[in-house]
C-alpha atoms as a PDB file:
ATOM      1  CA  UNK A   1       0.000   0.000   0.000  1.00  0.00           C
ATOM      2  CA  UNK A   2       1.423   3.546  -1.178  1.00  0.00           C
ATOM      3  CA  UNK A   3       0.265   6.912   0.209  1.00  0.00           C
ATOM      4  CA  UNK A   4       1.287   9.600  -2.492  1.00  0.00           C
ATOM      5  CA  UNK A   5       0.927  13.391  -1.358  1.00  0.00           C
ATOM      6  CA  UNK A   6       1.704  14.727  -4.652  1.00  0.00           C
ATOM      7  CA  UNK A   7       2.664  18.446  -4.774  1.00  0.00           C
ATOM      8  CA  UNK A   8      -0.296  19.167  -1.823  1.00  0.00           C
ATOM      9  CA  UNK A   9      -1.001  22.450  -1.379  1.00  0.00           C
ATOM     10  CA  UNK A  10      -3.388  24.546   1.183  1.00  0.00           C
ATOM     11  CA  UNK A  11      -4.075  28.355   0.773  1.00  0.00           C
ATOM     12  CA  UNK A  12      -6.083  30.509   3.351  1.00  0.00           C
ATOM     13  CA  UNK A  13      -6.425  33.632   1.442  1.00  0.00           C
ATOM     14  CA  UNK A  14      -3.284  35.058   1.269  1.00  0.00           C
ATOM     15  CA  UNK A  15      -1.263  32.546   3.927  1.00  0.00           C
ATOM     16  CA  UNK A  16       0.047  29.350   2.233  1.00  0.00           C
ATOM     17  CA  UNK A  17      -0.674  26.506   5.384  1.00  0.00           C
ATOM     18  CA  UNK A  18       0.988  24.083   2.747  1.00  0.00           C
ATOM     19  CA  UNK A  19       2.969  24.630   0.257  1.00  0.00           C
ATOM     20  CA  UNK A  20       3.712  21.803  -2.839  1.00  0.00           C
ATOM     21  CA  UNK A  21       4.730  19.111  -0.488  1.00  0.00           C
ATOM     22  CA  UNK A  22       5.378  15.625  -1.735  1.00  0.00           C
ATOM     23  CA  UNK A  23       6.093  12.187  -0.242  1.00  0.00           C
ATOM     24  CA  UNK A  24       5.156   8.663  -0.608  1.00  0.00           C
ATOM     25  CA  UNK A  25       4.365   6.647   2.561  1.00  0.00           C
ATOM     26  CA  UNK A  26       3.696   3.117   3.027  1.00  0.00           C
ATOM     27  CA  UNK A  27       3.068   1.363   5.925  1.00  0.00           C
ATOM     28  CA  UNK A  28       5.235   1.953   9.629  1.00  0.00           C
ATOM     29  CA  UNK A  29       5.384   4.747  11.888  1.00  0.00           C
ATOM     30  CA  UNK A  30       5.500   7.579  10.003  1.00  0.00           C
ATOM     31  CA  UNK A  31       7.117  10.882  12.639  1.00  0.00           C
ATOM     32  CA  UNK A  32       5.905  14.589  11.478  1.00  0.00           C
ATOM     33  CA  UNK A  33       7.861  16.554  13.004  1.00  0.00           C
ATOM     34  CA  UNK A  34       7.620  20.229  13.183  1.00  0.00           C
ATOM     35  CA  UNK A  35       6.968  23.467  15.549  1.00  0.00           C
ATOM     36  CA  UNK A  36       4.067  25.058  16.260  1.00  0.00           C
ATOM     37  CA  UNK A  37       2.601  26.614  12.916  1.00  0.00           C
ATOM     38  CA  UNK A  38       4.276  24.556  10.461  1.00  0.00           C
ATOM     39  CA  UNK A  39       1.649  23.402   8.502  1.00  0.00           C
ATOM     40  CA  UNK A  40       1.201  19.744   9.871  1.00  0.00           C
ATOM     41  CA  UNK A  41      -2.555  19.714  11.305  1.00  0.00           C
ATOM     42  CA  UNK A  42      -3.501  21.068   7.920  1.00  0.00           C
ATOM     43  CA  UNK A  43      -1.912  18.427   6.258  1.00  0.00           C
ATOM     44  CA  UNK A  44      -3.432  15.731   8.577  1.00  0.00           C
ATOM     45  CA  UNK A  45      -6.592  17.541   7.985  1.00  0.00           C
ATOM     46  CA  UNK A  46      -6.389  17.195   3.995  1.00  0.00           C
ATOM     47  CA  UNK A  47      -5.466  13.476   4.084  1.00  0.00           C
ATOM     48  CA  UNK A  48      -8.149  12.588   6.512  1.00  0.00           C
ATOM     49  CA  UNK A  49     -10.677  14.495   3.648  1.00  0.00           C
ATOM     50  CA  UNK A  50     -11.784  16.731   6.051  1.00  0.00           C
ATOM     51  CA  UNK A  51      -9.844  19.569   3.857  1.00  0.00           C
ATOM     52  CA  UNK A  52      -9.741  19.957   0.577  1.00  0.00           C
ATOM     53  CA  UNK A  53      -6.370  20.787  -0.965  1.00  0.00           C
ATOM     54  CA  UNK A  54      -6.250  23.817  -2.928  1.00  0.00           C
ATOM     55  CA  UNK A  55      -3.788  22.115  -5.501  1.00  0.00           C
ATOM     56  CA  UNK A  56      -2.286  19.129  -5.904  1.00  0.00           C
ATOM     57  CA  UNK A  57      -3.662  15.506  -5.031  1.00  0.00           C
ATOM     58  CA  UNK A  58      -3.220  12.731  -2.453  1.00  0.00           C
ATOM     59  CA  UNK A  59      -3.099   9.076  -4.200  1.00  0.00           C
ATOM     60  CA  UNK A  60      -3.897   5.485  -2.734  1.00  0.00           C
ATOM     61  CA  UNK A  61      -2.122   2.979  -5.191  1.00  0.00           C
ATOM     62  CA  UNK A  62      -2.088   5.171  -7.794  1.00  0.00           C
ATOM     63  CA  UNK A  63      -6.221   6.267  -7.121  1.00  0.00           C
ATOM     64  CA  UNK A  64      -6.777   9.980  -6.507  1.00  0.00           C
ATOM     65  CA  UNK A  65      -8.383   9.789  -3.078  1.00  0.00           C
ATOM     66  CA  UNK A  66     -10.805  12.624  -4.081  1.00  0.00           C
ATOM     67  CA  UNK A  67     -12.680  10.558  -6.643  1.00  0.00           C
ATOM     68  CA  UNK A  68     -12.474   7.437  -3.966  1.00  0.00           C
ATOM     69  CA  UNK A  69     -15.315   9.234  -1.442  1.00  0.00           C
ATOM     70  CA  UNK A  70     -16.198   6.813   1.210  1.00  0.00           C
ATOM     71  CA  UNK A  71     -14.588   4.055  -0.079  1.00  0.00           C
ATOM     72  CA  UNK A  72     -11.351   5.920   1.142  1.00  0.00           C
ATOM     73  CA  UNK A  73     -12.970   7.656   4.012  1.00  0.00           C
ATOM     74  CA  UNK A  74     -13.688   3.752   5.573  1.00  0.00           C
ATOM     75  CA  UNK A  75      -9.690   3.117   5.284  1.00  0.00           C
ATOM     76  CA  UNK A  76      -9.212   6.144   7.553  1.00  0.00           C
ATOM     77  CA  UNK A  77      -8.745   6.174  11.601  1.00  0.00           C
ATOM     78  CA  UNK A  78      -8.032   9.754  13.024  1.00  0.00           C
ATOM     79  CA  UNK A  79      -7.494  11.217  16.629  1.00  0.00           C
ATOM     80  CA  UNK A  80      -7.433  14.919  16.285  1.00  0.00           C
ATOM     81  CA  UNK A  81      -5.338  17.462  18.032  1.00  0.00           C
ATOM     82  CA  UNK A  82      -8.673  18.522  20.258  1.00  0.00           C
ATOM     83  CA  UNK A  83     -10.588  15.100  20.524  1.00  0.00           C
ATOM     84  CA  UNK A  84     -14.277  15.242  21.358  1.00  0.00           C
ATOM     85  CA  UNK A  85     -16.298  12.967  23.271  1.00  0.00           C
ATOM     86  CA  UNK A  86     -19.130  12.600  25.283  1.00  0.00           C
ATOM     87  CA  UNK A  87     -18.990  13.170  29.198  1.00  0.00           C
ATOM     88  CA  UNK A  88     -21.921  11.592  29.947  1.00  0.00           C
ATOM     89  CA  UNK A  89     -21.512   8.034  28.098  1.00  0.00           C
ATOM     90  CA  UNK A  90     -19.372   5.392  29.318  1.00  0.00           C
ATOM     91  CA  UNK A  91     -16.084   4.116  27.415  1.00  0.00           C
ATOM     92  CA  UNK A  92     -17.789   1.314  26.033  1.00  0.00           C
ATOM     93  CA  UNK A  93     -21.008   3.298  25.119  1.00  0.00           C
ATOM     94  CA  UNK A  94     -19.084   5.668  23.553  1.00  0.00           C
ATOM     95  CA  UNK A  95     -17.221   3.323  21.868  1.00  0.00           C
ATOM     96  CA  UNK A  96     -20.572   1.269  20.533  1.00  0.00           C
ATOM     97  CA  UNK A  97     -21.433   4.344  19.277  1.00  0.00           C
ATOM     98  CA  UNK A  98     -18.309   5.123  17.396  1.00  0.00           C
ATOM     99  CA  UNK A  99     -19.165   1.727  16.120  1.00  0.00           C
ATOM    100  CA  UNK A 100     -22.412   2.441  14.900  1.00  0.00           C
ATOM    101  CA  UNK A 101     -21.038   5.382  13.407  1.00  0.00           C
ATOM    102  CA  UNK A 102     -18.645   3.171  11.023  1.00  0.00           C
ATOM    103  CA  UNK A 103     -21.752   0.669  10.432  1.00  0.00           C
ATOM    104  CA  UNK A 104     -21.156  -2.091  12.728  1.00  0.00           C
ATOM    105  CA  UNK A 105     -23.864  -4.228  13.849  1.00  0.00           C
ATOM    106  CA  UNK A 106     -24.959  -4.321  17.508  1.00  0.00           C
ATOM    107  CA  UNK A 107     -23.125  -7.773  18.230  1.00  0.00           C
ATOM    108  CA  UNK A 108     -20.017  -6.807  16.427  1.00  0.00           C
ATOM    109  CA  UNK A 109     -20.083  -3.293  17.073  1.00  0.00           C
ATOM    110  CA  UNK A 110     -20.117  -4.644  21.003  1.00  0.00           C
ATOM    111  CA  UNK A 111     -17.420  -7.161  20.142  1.00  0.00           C
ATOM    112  CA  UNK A 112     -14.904  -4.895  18.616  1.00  0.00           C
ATOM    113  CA  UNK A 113     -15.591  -2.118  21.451  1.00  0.00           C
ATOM    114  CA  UNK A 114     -14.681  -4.270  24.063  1.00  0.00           C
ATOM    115  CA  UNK A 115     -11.458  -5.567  22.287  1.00  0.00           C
ATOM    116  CA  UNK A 116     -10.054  -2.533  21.988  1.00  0.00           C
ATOM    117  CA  UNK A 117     -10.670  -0.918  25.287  1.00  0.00           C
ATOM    118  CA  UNK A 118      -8.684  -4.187  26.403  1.00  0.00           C
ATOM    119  CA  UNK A 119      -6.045  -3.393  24.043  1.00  0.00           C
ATOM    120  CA  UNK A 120      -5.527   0.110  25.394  1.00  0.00           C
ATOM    121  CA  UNK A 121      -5.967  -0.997  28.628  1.00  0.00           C
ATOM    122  CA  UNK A 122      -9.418   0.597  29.322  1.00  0.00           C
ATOM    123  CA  UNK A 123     -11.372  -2.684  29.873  1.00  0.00           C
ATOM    124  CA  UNK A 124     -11.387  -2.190  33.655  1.00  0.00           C
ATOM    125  CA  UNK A 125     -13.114   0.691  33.288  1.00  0.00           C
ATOM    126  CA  UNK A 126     -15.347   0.643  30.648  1.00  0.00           C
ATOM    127  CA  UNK A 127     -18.582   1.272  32.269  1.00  0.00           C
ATOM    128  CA  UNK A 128     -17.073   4.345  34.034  1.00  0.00           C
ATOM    129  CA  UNK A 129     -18.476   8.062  32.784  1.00  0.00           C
ATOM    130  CA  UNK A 130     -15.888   9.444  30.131  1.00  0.00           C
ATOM    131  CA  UNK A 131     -15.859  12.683  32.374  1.00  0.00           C
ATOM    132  CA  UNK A 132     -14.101  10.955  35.156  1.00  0.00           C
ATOM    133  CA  UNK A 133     -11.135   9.721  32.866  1.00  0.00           C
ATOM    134  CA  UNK A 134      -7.905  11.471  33.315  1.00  0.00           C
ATOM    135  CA  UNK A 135      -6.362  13.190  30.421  1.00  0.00           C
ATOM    136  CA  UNK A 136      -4.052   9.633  29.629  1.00  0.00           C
ATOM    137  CA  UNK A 137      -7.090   7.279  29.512  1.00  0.00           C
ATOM    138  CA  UNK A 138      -9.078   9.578  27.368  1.00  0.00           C
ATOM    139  CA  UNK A 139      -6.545   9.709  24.696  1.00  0.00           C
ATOM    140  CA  UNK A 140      -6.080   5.688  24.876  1.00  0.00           C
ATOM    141  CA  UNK A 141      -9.915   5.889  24.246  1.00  0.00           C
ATOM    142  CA  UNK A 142      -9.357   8.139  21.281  1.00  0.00           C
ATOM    143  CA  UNK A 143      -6.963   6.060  19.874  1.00  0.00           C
ATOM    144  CA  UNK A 144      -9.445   3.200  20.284  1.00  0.00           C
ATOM    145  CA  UNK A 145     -11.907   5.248  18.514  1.00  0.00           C
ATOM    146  CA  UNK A 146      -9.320   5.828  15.707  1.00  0.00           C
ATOM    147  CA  UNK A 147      -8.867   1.516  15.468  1.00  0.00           C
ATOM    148  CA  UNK A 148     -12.608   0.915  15.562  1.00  0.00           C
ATOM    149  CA  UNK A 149     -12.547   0.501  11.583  1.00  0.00           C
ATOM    150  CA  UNK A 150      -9.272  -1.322  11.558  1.00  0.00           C
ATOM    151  CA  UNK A 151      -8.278   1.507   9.354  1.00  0.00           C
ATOM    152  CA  UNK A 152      -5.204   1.290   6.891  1.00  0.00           C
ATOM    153  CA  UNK A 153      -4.340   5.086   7.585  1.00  0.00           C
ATOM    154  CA  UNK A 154      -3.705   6.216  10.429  1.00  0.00           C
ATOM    155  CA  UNK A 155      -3.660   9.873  10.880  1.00  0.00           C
ATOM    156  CA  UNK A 156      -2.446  11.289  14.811  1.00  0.00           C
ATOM    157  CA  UNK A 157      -2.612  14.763  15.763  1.00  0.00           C
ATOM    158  CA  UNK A 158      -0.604  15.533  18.323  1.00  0.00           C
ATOM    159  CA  UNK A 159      -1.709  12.520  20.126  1.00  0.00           C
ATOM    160  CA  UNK A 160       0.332  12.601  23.349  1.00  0.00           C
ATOM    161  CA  UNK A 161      -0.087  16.746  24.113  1.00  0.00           C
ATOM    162  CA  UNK A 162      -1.005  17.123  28.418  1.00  0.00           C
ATOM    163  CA  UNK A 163       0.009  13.777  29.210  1.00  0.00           C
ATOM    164  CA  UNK A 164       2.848  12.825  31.611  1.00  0.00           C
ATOM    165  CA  UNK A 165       6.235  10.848  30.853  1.00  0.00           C
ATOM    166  CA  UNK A 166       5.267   7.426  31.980  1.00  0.00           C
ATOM    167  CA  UNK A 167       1.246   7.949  29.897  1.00  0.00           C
ATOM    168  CA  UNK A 168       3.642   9.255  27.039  1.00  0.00           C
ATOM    169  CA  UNK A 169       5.904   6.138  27.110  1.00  0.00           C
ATOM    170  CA  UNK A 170       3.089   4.012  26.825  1.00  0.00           C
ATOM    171  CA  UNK A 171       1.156   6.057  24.426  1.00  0.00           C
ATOM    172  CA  UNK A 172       4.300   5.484  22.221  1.00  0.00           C
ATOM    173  CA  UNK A 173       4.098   1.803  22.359  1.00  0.00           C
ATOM    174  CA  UNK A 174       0.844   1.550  22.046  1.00  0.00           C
ATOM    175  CA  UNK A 175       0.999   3.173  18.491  1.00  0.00           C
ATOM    176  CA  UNK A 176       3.769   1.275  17.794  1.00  0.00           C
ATOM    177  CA  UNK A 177       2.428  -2.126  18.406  1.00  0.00           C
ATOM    178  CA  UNK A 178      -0.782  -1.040  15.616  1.00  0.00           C
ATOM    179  CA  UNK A 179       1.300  -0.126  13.084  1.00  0.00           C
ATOM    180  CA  UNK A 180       2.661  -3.236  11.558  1.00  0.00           C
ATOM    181  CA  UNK A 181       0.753  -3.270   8.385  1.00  0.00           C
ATOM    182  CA  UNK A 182      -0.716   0.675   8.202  1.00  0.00           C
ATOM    183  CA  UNK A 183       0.472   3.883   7.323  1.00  0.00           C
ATOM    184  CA  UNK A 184       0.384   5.557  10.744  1.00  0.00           C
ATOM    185  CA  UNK A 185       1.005   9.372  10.334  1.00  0.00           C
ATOM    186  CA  UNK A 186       2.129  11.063  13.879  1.00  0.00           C
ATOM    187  CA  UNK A 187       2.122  14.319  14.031  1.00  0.00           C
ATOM    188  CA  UNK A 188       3.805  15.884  16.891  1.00  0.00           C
ATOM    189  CA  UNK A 189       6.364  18.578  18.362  1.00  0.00           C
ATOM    190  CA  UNK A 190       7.750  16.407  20.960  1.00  0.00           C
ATOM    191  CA  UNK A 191      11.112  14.706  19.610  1.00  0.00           C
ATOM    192  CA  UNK A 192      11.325  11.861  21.709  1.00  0.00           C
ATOM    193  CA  UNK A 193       7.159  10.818  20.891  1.00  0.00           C
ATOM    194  CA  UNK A 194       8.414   9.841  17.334  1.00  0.00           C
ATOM    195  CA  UNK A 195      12.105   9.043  17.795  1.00  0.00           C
ATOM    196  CA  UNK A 196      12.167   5.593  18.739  1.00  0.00           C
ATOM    197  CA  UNK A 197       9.098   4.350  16.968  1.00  0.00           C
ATOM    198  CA  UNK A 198       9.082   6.108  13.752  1.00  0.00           C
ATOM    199  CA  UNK A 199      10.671   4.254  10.787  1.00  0.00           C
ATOM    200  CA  UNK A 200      11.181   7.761   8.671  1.00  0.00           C
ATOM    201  CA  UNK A 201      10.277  11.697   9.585  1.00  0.00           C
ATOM    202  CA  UNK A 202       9.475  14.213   7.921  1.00  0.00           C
ATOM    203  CA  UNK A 203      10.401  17.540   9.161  1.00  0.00           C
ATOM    204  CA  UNK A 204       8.271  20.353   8.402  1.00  0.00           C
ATOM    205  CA  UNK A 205       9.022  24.036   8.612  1.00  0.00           C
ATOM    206  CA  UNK A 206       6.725  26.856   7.191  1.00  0.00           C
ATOM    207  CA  UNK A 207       4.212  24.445   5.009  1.00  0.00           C
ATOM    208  CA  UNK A 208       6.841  22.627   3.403  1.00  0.00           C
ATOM    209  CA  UNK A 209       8.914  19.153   4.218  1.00  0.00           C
ATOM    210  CA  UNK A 210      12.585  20.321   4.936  1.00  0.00           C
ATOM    211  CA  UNK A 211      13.872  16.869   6.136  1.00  0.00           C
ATOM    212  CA  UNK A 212      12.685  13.318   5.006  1.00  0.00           C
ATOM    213  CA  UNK A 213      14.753  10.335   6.598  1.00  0.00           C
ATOM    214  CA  UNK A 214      15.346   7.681   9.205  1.00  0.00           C
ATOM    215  CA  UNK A 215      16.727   8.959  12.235  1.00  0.00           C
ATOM    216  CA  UNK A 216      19.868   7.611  11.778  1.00  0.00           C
ATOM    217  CA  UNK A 217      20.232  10.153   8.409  1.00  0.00           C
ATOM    218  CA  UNK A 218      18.544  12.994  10.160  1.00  0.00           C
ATOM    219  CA  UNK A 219      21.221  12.534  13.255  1.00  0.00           C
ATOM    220  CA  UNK A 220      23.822  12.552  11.195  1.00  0.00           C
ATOM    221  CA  UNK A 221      22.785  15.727   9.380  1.00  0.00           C
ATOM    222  CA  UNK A 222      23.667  17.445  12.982  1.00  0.00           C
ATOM    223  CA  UNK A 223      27.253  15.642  13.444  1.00  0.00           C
ATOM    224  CA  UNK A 224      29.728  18.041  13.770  1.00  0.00           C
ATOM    225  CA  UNK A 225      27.165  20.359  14.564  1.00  0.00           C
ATOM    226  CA  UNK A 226      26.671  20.084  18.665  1.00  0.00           C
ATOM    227  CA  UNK A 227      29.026  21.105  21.378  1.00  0.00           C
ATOM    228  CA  UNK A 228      29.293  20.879  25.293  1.00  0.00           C
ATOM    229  CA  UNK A 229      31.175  23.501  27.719  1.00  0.00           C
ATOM    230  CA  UNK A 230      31.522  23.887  31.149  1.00  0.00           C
ATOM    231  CA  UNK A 231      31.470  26.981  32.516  1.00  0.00           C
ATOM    232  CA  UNK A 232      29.893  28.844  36.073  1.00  0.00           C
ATOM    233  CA  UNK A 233      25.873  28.835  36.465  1.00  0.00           C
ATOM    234  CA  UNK A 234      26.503  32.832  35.626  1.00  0.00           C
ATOM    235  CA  UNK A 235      28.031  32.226  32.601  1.00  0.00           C
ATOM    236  CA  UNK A 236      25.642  29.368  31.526  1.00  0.00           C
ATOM    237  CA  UNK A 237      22.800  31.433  31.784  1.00  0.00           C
ATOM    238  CA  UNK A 238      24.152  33.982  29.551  1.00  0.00           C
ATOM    239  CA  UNK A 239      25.543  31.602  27.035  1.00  0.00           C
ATOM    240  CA  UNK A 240      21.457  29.852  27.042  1.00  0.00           C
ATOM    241  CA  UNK A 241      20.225  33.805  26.091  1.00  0.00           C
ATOM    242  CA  UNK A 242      22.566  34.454  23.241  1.00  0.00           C
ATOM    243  CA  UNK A 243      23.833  31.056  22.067  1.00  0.00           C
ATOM    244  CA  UNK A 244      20.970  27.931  21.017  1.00  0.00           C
ATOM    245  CA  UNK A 245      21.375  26.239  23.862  1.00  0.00           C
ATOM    246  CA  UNK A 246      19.605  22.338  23.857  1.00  0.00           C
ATOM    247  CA  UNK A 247      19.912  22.341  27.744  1.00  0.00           C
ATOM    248  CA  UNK A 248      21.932  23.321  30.594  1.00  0.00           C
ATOM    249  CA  UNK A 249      22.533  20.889  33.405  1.00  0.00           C
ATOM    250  CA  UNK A 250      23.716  22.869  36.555  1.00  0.00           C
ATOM    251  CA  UNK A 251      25.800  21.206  39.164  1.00  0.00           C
ATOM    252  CA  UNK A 252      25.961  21.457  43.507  1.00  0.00           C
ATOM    253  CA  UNK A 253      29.273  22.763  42.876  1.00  0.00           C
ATOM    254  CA  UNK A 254      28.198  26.105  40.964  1.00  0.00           C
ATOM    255  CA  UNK A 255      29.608  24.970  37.601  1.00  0.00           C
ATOM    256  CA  UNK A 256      26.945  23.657  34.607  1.00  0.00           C
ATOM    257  CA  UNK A 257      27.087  21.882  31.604  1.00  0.00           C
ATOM    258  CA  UNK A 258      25.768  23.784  28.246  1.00  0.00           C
ATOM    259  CA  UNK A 259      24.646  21.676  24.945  1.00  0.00           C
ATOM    260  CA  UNK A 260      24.694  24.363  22.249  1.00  0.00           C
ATOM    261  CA  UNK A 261      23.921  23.697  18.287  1.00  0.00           C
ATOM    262  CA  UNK A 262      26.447  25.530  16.162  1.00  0.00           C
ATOM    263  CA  UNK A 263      27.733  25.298  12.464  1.00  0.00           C
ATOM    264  CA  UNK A 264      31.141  25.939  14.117  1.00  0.00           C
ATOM    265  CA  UNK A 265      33.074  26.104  17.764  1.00  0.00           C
ATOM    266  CA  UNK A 266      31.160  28.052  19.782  1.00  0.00           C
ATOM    267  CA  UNK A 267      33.450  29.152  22.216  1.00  0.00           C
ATOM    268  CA  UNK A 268      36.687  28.306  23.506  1.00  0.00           C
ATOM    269  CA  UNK A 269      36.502  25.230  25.594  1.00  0.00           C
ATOM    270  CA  UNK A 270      33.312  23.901  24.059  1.00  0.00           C
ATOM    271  CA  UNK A 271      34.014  20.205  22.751  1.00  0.00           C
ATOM    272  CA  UNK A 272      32.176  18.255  19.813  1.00  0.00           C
ATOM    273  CA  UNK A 273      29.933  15.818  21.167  1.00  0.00           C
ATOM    274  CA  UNK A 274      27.446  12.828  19.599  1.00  0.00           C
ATOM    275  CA  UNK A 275      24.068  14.343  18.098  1.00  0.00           C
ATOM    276  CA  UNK A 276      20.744  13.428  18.980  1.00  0.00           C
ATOM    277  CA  UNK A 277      17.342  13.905  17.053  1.00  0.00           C
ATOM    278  CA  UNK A 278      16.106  16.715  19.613  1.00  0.00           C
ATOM    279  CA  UNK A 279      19.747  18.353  18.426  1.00  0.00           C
ATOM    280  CA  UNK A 280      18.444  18.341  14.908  1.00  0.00           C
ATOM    281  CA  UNK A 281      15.328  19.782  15.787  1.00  0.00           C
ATOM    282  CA  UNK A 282      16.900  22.865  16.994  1.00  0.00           C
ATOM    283  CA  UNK A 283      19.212  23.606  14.909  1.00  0.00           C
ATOM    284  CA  UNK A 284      16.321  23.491  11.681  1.00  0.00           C
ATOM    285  CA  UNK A 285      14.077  25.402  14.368  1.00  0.00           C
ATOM    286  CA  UNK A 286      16.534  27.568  16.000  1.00  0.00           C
ATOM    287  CA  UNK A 287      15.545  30.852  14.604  1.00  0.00           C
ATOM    288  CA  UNK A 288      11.781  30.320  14.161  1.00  0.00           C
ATOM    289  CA  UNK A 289       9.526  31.510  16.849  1.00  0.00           C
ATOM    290  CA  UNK A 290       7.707  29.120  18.749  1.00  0.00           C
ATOM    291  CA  UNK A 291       3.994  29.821  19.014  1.00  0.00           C
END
């Protein structure tokens, strides 16, 4: 199965949201990767049809998806950036009627519901009110909601925004463990949600792909590229105001440790160390403003 976003393109009035992109995807985790702004919920928004491109086309084995209708509509599973539910129903009702939604029957509809909310680890508390879910189980219920098709695409907003490290970790493994035979498109600007479970990113700055790789080839784009120096607390606080500093890890003793992304040396005593995806990411990002 091929994805093709050929030469996609999104226009609100004078603003261009996306601008010609092009890439094909087949199935694996699929990381889109970008700040605030860049253009990627429009672009989830025109490949889940809920958007129509202003030019270009999006193909499914060579079939414009546009002429497809609901026949490529039923492939689709999508967990938007703001996810709505239903307070007052129960997981599983709300699931059901998710269910109905996609044309189950009331057997299988029931069936299917219940299987997932066990595979996100929800089946213990299925018949509890969605309001009293904390902000991790409601997203494992929108990803549930997202499976309830067994869709071939897909598509994650943002998917793991409010949620803690240890909900985020499993969040991430979750996905991963669905995507052995779909294209799963995760959109995020959180480095480490995509960098161990994506099998290529795309890196998108100001509505158009910038980057397209495995990390490994992204990583290496930023060899050379990242430096450590040690210096006081006073100094490292002036160095993370006019230098892009990644972090600074200060020490009992008064001294820190500043990770800065350069093209060259930054400073005397700074030494070349290993690169890391969230190194990337800041140097492609380092003078855009973050909204």
């Amino acid at each position: 199965m091929e994805l093709t976003l050929d030469r996609l393109t999104k226009q609100f009035g004078a603003r261009i949201a996306v601008d010609r992109v092009s890439a094909t995807l087949t199935p694996g985790v699929i990381g889109l990767l970008g700040a605030n702004g860049a253009g990627k919920t429009t672009l989830m928004r025109m490949v889940c049809d809920v958007l129509r491109p202003t030019g270009g086309q999006i193909l499914l084995d060579g079939r414009d998806t546009a002429d497809m209708g609901d026949e490529y509509r039923a492939l689709l599973g999508y967990l938007p950036q703001d996810f709505g539910y239903y307070p007052e129903l129960t997981g599983l009702d709300f699931m059901r009627y998710m269910a109905t939604l996609k044309g189950f029957g009331k057997r299988d509809g029931r069936e299917r519901s219940m299987r997932l909310l066990e595979e996100v680890g929800l089946a213990d508390d299925s018949h509890r009110k969605v309001k009293t879910y904390s902000g991790g189980m409601k997203q494992r219920l929108g990803i549930a909601q997202a499976m309830i098709n067994d869709p071939k695409i897909l598509v994650l907003d943002e998917p793991t925004a409010g949620l803690d490290p240890k909900e985020r970790v499993r969040f991430r493994n979750l996905i991963a463990s669905f995507a052995q035979d779909k294209v799963v498109i995760l959109s995020t600007h959180i480095v480490s949600d995509v960098e161990f479970i994506a099998s290529r990113i795309l890196v998108m700055r100001q509505g158009s792909f910038v980057m397209d790789g495995s990390v490994e080839q992204l990583v290496a784009q930023a060899t050379g590229r990242v430096w450590e120096c040690h210096v006081s607390a006073r100094q490292a606080d002036a160095i993370a105001e006019s230098m892009s500093a990644v972090n600074v890890r200060y020490a009992s003793d008064g001294h820190a440790v500043v990770r800065i992304v350069a093209d060259e040396c930054p400073m005397k005593g700074a030494v070349a160390v290993e690169a890391t995806l969230e190194d990337l990411y800041l140097l492609v990002f380092r003078d855009t403003a973050q909204h």
